[in-house]
Protein backbone atom coordinates (compact mmCIF):
# COMPACT_ATOMS: atom_id res chain seq x y z
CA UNK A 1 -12.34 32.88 -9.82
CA UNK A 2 -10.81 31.89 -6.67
CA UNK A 3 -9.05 28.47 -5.41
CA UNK A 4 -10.77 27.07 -2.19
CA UNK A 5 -10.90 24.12 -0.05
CA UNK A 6 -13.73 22.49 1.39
CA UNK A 7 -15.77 19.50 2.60
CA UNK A 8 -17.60 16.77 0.33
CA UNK A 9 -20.99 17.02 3.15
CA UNK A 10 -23.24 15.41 -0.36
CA UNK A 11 -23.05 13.65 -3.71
CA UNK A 12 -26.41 14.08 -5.60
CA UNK A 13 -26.14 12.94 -8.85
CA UNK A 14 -23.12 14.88 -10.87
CA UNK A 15 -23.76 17.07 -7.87
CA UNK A 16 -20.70 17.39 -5.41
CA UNK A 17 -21.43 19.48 -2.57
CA UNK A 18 -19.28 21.35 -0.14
CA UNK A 19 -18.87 23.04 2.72
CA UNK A 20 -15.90 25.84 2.51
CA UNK A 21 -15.78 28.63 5.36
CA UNK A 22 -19.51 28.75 6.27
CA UNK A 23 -21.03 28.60 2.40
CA UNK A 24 -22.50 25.32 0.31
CA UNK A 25 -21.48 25.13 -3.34
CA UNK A 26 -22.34 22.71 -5.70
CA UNK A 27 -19.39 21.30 -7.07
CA UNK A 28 -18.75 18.99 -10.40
CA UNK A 29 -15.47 17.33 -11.40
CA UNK A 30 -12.95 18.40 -13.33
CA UNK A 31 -12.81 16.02 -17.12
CA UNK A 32 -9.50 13.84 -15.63
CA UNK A 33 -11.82 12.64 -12.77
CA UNK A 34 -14.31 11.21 -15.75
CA UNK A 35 -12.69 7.40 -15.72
CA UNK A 36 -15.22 5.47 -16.73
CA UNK A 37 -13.75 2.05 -15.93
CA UNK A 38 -11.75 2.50 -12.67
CA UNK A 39 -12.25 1.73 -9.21
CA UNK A 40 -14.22 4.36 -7.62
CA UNK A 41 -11.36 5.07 -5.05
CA UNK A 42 -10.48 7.53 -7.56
CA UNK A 43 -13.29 9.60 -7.47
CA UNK A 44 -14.21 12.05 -4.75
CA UNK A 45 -16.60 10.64 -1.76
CA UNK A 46 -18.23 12.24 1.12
CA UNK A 47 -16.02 13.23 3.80
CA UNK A 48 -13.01 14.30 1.00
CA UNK A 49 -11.21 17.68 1.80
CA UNK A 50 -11.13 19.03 -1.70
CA UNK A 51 -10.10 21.69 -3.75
CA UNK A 52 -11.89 23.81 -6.06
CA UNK A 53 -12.45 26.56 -8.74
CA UNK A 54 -15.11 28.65 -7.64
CA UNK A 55 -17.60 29.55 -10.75
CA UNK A 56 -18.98 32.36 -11.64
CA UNK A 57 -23.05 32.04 -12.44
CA UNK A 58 -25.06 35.23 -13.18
CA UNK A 59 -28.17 33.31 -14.06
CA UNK A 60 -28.04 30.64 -10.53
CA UNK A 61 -28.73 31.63 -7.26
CA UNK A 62 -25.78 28.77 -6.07
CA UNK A 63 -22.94 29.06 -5.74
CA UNK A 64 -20.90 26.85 -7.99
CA UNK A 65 -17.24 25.33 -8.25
CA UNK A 66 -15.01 22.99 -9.99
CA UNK A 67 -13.45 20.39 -8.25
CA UNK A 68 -9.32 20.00 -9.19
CA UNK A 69 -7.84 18.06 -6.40
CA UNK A 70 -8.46 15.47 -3.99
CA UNK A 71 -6.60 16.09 -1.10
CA UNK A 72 -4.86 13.79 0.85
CA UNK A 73 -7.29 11.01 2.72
CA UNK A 74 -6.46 10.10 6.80
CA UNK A 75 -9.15 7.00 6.58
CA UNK A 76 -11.44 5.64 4.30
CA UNK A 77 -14.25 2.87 5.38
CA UNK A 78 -14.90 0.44 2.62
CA UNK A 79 -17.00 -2.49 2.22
CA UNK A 80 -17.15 -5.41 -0.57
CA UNK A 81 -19.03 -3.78 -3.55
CA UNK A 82 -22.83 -5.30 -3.34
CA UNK A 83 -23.26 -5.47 -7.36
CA UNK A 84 -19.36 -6.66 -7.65
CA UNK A 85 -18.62 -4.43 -10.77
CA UNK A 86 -15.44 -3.40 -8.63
CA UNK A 87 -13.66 -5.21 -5.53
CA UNK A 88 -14.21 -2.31 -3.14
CA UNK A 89 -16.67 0.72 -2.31
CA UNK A 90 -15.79 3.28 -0.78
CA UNK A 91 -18.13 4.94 2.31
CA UNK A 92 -16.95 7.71 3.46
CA UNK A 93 -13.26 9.71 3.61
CA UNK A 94 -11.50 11.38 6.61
CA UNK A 95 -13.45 9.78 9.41
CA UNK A 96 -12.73 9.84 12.97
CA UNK A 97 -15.43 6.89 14.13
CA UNK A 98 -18.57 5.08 13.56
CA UNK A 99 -21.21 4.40 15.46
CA UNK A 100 -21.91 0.73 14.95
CA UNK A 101 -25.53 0.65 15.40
CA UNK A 102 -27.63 -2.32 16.44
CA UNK A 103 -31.02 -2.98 18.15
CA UNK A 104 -32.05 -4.98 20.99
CA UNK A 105 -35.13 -5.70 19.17
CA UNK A 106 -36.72 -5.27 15.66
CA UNK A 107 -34.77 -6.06 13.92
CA UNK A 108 -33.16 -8.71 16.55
CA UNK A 109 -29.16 -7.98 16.80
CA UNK A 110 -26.82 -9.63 14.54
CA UNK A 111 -23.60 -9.46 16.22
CA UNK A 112 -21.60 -11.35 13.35
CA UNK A 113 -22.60 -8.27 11.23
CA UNK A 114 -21.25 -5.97 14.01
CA UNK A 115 -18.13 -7.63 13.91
CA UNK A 116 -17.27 -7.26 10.20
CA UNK A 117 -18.14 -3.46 10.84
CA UNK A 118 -15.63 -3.40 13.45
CA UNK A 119 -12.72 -5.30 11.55
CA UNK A 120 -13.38 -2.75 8.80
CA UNK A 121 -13.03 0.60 10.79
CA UNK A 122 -10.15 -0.36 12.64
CA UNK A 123 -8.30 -2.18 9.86
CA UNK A 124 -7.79 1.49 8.59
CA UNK A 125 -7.42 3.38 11.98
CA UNK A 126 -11.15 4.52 12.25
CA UNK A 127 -12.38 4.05 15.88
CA UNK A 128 -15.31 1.97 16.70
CA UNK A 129 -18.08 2.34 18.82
CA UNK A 130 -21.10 0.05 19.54
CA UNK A 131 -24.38 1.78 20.06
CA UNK A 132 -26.67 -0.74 21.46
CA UNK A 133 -30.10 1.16 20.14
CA UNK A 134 -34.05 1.22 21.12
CA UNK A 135 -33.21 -0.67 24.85
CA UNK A 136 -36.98 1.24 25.61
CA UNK A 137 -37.68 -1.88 23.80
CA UNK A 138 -35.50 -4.53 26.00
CA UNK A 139 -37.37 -6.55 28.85
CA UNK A 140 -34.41 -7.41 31.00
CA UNK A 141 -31.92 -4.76 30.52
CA UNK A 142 -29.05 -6.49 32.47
CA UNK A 143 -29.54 -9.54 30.01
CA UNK A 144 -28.92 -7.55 27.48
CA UNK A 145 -25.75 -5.82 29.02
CA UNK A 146 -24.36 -9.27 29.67
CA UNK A 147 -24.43 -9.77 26.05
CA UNK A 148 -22.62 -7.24 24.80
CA UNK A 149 -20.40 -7.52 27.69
CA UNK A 150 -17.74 -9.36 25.58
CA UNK A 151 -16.94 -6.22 23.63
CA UNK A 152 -16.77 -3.88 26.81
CA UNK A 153 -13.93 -6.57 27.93
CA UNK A 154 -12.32 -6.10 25.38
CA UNK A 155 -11.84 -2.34 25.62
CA UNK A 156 -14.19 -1.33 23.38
CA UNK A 157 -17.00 2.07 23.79
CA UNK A 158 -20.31 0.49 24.41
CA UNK A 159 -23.59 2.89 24.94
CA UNK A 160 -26.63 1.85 25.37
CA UNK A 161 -29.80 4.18 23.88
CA UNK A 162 -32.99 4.75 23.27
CA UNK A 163 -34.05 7.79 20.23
CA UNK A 164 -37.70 7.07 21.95
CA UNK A 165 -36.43 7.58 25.87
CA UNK A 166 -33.55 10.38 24.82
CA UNK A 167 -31.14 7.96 26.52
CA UNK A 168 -27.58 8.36 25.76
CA UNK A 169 -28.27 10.49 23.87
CA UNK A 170 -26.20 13.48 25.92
CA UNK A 171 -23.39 10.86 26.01
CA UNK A 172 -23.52 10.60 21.64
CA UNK A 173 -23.74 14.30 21.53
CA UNK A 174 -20.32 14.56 23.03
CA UNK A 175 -18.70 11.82 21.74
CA UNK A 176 -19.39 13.34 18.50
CA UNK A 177 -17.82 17.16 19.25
CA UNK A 178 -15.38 18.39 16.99
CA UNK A 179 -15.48 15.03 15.39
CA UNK A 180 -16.49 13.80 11.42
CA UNK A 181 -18.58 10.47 12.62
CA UNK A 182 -20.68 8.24 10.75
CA UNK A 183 -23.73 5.83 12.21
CA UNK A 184 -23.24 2.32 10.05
CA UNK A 185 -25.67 -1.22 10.71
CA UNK A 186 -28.39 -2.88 9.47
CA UNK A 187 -31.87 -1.08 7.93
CA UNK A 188 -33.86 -0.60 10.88
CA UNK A 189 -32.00 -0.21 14.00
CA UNK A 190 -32.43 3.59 14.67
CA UNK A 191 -29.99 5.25 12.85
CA UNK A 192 -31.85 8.41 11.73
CA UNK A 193 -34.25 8.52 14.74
CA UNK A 194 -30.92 9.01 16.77
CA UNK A 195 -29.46 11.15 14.46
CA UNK A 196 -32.63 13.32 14.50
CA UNK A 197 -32.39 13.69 18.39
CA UNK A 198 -28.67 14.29 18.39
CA UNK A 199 -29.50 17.18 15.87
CA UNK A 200 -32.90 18.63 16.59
CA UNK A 201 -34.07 19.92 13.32
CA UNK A 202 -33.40 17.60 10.42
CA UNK A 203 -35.37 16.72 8.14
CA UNK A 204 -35.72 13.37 8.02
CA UNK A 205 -37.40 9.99 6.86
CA UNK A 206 -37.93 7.24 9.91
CA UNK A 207 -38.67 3.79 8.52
CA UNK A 208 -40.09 0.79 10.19
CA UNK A 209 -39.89 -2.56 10.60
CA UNK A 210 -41.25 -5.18 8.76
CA UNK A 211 -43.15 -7.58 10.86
CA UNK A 212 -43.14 -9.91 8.38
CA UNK A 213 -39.00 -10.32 8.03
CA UNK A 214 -38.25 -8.63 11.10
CA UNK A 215 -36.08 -6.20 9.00
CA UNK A 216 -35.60 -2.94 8.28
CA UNK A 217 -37.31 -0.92 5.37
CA UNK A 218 -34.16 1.56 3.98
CA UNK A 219 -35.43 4.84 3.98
CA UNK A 220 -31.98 7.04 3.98
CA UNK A 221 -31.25 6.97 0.40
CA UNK A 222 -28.25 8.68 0.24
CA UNK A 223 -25.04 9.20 2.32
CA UNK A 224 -24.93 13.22 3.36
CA UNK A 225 -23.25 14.44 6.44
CA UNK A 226 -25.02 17.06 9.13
CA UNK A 227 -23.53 19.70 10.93
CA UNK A 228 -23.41 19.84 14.63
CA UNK A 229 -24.17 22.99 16.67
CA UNK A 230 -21.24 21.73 18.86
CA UNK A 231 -18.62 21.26 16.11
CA UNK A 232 -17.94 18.01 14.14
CA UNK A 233 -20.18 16.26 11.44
CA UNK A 234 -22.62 13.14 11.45
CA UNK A 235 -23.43 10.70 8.41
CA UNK A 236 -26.50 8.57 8.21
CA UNK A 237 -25.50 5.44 6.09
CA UNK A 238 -28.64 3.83 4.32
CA UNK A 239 -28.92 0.99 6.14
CA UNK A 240 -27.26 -2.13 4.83
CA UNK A 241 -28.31 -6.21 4.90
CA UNK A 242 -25.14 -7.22 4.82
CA UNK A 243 -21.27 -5.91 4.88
CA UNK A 244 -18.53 -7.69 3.28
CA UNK A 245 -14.48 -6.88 4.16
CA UNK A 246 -12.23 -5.70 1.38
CA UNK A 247 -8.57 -4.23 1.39
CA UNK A 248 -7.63 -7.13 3.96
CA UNK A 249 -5.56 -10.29 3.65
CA UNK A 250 -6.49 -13.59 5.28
CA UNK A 251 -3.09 -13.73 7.22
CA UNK A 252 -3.78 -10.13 8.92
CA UNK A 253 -7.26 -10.62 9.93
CA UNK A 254 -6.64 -12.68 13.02
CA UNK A 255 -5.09 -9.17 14.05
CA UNK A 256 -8.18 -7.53 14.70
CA UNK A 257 -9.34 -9.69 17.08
CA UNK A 258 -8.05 -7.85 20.17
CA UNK A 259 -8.65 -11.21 22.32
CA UNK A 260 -6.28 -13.52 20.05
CA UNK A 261 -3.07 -11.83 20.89
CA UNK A 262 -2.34 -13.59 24.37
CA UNK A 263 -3.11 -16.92 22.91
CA UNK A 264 -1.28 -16.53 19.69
CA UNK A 265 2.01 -16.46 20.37
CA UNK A 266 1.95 -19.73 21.82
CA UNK A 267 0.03 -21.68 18.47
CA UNK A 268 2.44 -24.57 17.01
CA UNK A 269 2.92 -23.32 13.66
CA UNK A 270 3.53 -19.46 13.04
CA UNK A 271 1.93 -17.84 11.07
CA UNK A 272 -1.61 -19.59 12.50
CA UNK A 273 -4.61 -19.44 10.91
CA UNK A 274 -6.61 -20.70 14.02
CA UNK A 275 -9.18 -22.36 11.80
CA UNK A 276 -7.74 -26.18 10.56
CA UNK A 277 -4.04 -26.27 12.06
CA UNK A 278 -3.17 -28.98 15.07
CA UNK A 279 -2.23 -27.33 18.81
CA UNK A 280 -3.68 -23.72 18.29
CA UNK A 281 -3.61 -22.16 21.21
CA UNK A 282 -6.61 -20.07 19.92
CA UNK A 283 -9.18 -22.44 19.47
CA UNK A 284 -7.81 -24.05 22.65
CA UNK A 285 -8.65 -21.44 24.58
CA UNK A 286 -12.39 -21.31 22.66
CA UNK A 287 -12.85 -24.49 24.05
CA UNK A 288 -11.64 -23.64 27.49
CA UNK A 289 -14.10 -20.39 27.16
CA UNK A 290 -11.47 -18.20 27.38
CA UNK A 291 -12.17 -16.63 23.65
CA UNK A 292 -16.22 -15.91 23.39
CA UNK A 293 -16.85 -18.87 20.94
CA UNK A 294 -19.49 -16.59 18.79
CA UNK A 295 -16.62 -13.65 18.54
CA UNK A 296 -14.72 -16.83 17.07
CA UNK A 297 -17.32 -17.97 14.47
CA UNK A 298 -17.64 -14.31 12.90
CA UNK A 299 -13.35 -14.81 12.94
CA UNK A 300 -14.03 -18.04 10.86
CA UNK A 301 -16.78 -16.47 8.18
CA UNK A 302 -14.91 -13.53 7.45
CA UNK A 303 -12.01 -15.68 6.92
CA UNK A 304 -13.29 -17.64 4.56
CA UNK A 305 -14.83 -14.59 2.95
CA UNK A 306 -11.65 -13.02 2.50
CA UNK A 307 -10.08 -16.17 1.15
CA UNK A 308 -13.01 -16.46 -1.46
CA UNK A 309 -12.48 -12.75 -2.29
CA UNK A 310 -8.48 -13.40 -2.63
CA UNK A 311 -9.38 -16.28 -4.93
CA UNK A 312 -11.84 -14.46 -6.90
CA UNK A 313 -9.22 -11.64 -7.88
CA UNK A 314 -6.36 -13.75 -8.56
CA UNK A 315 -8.57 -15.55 -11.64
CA UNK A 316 -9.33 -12.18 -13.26
């Protein structure tokens, strides 16, 4: 029996499965990981560095282990649980960016959506990238530039690419070396079509639209991460219809919007929300059209989000 560490690349089931110098074993936990009613960020996810017990099986071809430690975590990108049986779900561990992935066209782009994702990776040190998808698709590619232009302004990685054209997709490739990367947005958008051309070779499922909604139909079921020839790991997130921000106060949102900080320091009262309070500097210069007044909207929704969230755990 020997004592290795790996890679969570899978969770199947009970199923744990890691990487650990070139070979896959299927892990399980050991009994003090069995909590049945704690918050899941004590259970392994995809992305952990683990350790584990390897297991001796005449009678299965796979190679088996137990799991005995979590190792320390770098980053962890959470969301709002959907079914609210706990306050926070964890995506993935360790992560060194996500490609926030939206579409010029079916579905339409929902840029209040790709704001939240972008509070939530950097609001734990996970860098950001916008991958404006399917622009095969767009009829007046500058248009579309212009409106994504905010977040190129504001320092942020914006690439624009098609999985039908191959564009950007050279530019992905290497922006991915060496690096453990996740693509994140809405069902539909191109996630695993992109994937597939980054990685030639995968097997697998491409959804569609549905005309009727103009969404996307999930077809990545589970979270699993892919090797890459040159070095580094890819997720494919099912897609998701909405994203809601946990592990954040009200007062320290207003810090992840890179384009309050100038106006800030001059707002009346300190600390300012920049939502109800008299000579805010802020929503002065949203007026003015200094601050993008839709970048200042998705401020105000996940504010009051967090504030509902804050209220909801303080009655339990």
């Amino acid at each position: 029996m020997d004592v290795l560490d790996g890679l969570i690349f899978k969770i199947k089931g009970a199923g744990y499965f890691v990487t650990s110098h070139g070979k896959e074993y299927r892990c399980y936990l050991r009994g003090k990981f069995r909590i049945v009613d704690s918050e899941e960020s004590v259970l392994p996810v995809v992305g952990d560095r683990v350790r584990f017990k390897t297991i001796e099986d005449a009678s299965s071809s796979e190679l088996r282990g137990m799991i005995v430690e979590v190792l320390p975590r770098k980053s962890v990108l959470k969301r709002a649980d959907p079914s609210k049986k706990y306050r926070g779900k964890i995506i993935a561990a360790n992560l060194d960016q996500v490609f926030i992935v939206v579409s010029v066209a079916q579905p339409k782009p929902n840029r209040r959506f790709l704001d939240r994702l972008i509070v939530a990776a950097e609001s734990d040190s996970i860098e950001p990238v916008i991958c404006v998808n399917k622009i095969d698709l767009a009829t007046d590619i500058e248009e579309v530039k212009n409106n994504f232009s905010v977040y190129d302004e504001l320092g942020y990685r914006v690439l624009f690419t098609s999985a039908e054209t191959s564009e950007g997709i050279d530019e992905l490739r290497e922006m991915m070396r060496d690096k453990l990367s996740i693509m994140a947005g809405p069902s539909g958008t191109g996630k695993t079509s992109l994937i597939a051309r980054i990685q030639p070779g995968l097997e697998l499922k491409v959804g569609s639209v549905s005309e009727k909604s103009g969404k996307g139909r999930h077809t990545t079921t589970h979270f699993e991460l892919h090797p890459l020839d040159e070095g580094g790991y890819i997720g494919d997130t099912p897609g998701m219809r909405e994203f809601g921000i946990v592990g954040l106060s009200p007062d320290e949102l207003s810090g992840y919007f890179r384009e309050f900080t100038e106006f800030s320091k001059a707002c009346r009262f300190s600390p300012c929300t920049h939502s109800h309070e008299p000579q805010c500097a802020v929503k002065e210069a949203v007026e003015s059209g200094k601050v993008d007044r839709e970048r200042y909207e998705s401020y105000l929704r996940i504010l009051e989000s967090l504030k509902e969230a804050e209220g909801e755990f303080w009655k339990r």
